[in-house]
Protein backbone atom coordinates (compact mmCIF):
# COMPACT_ATOMS: atom_id res chain seq x y z
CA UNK A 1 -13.29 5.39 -9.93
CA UNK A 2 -14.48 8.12 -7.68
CA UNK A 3 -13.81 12.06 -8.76
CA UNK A 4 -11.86 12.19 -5.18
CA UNK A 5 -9.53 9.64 -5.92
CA UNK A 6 -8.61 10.15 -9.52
CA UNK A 7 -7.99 14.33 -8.06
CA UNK A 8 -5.53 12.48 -5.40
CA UNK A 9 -3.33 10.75 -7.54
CA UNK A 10 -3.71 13.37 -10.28
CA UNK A 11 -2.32 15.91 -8.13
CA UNK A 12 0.61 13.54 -6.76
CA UNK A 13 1.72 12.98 -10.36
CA UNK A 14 1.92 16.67 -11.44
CA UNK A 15 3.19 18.62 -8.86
CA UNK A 16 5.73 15.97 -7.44
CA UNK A 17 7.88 16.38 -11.05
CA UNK A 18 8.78 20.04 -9.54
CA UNK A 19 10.18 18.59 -6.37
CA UNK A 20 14.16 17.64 -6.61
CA UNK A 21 15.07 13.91 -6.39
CA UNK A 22 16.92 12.53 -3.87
CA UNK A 23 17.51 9.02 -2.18
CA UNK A 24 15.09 8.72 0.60
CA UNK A 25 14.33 7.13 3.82
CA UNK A 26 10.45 8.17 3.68
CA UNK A 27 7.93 7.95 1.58
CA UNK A 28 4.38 9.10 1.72
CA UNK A 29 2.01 8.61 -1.10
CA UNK A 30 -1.58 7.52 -2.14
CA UNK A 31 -2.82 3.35 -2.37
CA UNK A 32 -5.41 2.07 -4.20
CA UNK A 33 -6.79 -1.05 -3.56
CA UNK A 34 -8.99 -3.86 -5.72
CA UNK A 35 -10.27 -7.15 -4.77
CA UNK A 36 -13.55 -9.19 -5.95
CA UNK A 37 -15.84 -6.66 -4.05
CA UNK A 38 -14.43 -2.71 -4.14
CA UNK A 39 -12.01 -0.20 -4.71
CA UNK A 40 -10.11 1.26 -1.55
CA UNK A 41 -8.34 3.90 -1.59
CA UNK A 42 -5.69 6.05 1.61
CA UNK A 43 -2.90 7.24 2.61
CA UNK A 44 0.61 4.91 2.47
CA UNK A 45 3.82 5.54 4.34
CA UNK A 46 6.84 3.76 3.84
CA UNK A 47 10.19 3.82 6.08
CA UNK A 48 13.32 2.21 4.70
CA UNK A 49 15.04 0.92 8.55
CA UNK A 50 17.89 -0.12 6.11
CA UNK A 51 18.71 -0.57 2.58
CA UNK A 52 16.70 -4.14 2.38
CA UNK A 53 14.23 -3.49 5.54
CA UNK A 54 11.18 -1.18 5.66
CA UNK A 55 7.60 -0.58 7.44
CA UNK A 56 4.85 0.27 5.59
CA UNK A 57 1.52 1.62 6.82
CA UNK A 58 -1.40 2.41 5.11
CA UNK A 59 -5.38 3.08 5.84
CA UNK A 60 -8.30 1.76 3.59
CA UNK A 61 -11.34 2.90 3.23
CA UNK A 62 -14.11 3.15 0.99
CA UNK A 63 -15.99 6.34 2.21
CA UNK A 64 -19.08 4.65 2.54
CA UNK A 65 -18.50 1.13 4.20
CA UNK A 66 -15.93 1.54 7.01
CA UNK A 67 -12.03 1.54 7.45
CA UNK A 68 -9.02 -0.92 8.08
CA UNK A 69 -5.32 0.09 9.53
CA UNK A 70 -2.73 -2.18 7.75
CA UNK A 71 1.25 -2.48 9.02
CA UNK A 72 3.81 -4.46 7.70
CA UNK A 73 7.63 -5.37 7.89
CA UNK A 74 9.22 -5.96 4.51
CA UNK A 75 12.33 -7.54 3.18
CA UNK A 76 13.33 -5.14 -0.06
CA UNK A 77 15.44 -7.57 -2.26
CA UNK A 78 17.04 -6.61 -5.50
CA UNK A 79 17.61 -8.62 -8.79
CA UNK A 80 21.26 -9.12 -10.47
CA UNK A 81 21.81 -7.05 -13.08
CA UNK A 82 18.81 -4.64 -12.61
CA UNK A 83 19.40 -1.43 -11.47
CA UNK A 84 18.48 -1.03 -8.13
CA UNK A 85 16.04 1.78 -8.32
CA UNK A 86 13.61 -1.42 -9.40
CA UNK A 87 12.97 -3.91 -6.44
CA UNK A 88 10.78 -6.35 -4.83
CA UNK A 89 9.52 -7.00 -1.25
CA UNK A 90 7.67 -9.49 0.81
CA UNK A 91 6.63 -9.03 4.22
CA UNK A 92 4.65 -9.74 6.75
CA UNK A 93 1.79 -7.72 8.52
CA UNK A 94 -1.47 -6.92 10.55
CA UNK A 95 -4.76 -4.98 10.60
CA UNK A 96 -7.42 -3.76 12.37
CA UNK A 97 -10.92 -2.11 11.61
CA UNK A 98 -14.26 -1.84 11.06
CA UNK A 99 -16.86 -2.70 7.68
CA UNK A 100 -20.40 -1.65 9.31
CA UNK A 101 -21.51 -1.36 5.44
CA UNK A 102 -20.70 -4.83 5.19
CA UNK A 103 -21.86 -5.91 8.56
CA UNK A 104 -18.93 -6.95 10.20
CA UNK A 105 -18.64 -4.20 13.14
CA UNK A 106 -14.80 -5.26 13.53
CA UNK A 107 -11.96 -7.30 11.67
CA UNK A 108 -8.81 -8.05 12.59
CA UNK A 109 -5.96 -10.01 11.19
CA UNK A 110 -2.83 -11.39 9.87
CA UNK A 111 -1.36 -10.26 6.32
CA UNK A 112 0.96 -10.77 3.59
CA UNK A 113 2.65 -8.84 0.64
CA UNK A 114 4.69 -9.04 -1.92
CA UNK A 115 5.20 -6.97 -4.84
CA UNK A 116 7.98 -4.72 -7.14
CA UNK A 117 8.29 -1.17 -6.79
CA UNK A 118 10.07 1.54 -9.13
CA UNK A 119 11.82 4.87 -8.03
CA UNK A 120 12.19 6.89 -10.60
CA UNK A 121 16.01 8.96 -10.94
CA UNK A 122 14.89 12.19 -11.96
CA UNK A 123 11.74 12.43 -10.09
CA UNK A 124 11.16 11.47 -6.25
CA UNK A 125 8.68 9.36 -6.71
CA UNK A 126 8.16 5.84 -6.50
CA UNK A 127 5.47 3.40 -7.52
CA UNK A 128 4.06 -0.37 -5.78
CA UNK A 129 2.24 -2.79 -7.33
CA UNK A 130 1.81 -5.44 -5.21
CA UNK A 131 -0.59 -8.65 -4.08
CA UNK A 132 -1.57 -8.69 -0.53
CA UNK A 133 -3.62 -11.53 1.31
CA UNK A 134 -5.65 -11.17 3.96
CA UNK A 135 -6.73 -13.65 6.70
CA UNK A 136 -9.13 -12.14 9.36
CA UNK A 137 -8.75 -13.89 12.73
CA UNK A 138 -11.44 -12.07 14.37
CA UNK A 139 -14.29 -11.09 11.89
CA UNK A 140 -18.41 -11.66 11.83
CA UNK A 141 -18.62 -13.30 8.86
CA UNK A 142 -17.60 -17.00 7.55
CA UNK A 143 -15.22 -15.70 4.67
CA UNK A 144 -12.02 -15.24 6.61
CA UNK A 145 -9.41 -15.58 3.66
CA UNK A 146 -9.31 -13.02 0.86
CA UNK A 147 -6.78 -13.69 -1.37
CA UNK A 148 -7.43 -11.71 -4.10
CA UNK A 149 -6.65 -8.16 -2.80
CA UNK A 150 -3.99 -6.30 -5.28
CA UNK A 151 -2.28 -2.73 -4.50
CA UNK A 152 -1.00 0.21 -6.41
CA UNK A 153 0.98 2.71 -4.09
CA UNK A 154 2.51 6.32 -5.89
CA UNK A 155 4.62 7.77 -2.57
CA UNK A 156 6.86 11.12 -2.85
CA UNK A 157 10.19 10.19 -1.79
CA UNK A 158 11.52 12.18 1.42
């Protein structure tokens, strides 16, 4: 893992304890991505419309290759007897950029994600972990389906 990345999410973990917790609408945080090739890393936002509907965006990059703009609509849905600070979403998406590292000057496509987040009560912060699939509809090379991308978000809860 880059120095830049591990200073990112560093920083969000140790200063955001000082903040006061509250329930939020907004959350805006760090995401680090893995699949079968590289590590991406960029900003995430997250807006709860209601309690069980949100839109997430975030931007990927890898600082050498290119970048990709990802935005979703998610269902938040919460287990029986849990405590609802701990949830799970699914939802559907889009994105859009450019990989001139990896020769493909632009991709663009459809999306999936689902995955369980935690918001912690004494803190306002909140953690994803989640599995996202990506089909590129327009894209330069053969390989349009990766299916093996996976996602850790850490957000500070407005």
């Amino acid at each position: 893992m880059k120095p830049t990345k591990i200073i990112i999410l560093l920083s969000i973990i140790f200063i955001s304890p000082l903040l006061s917790a509250e329930k939020s609408k907004t959350e805006f945080g760090v995401r680090i991505e893995m699949n079968d090739n590289a590590e991406y890393i960029g900003p995430d936002y997250k807006y709860f419309f209601k309690k069980n509907l949100s839109g997430e965006a975030f931007v990927l990059t890898d600082f050498d290759n290119g970048i990709e703009f990802y935005a979703f609509a998610e269902y938040i849905g919460f287990i029986p007897g849990v405590p609802e600070n701990f949830s799970y979403y699914l939802g559907t998406g889009a994105h859009i950029g450019s990989w001139k590292g990896y020769k493909d000057s632009l991709v663009a496509g459809i999306d999936g994600i689902i995955g369980l987040q935690y918001n912690f009560d004494q803190i306002p912060i909140s953690i994803a972990l989640d599995w996202h699939p990506v089909f590129n509809i327009l894209t330069d090379k053969e390989d349009r389906f990766w299916p093996l991308k996976f996602g850790l978000s850490v957000r500070y809860c407005f």
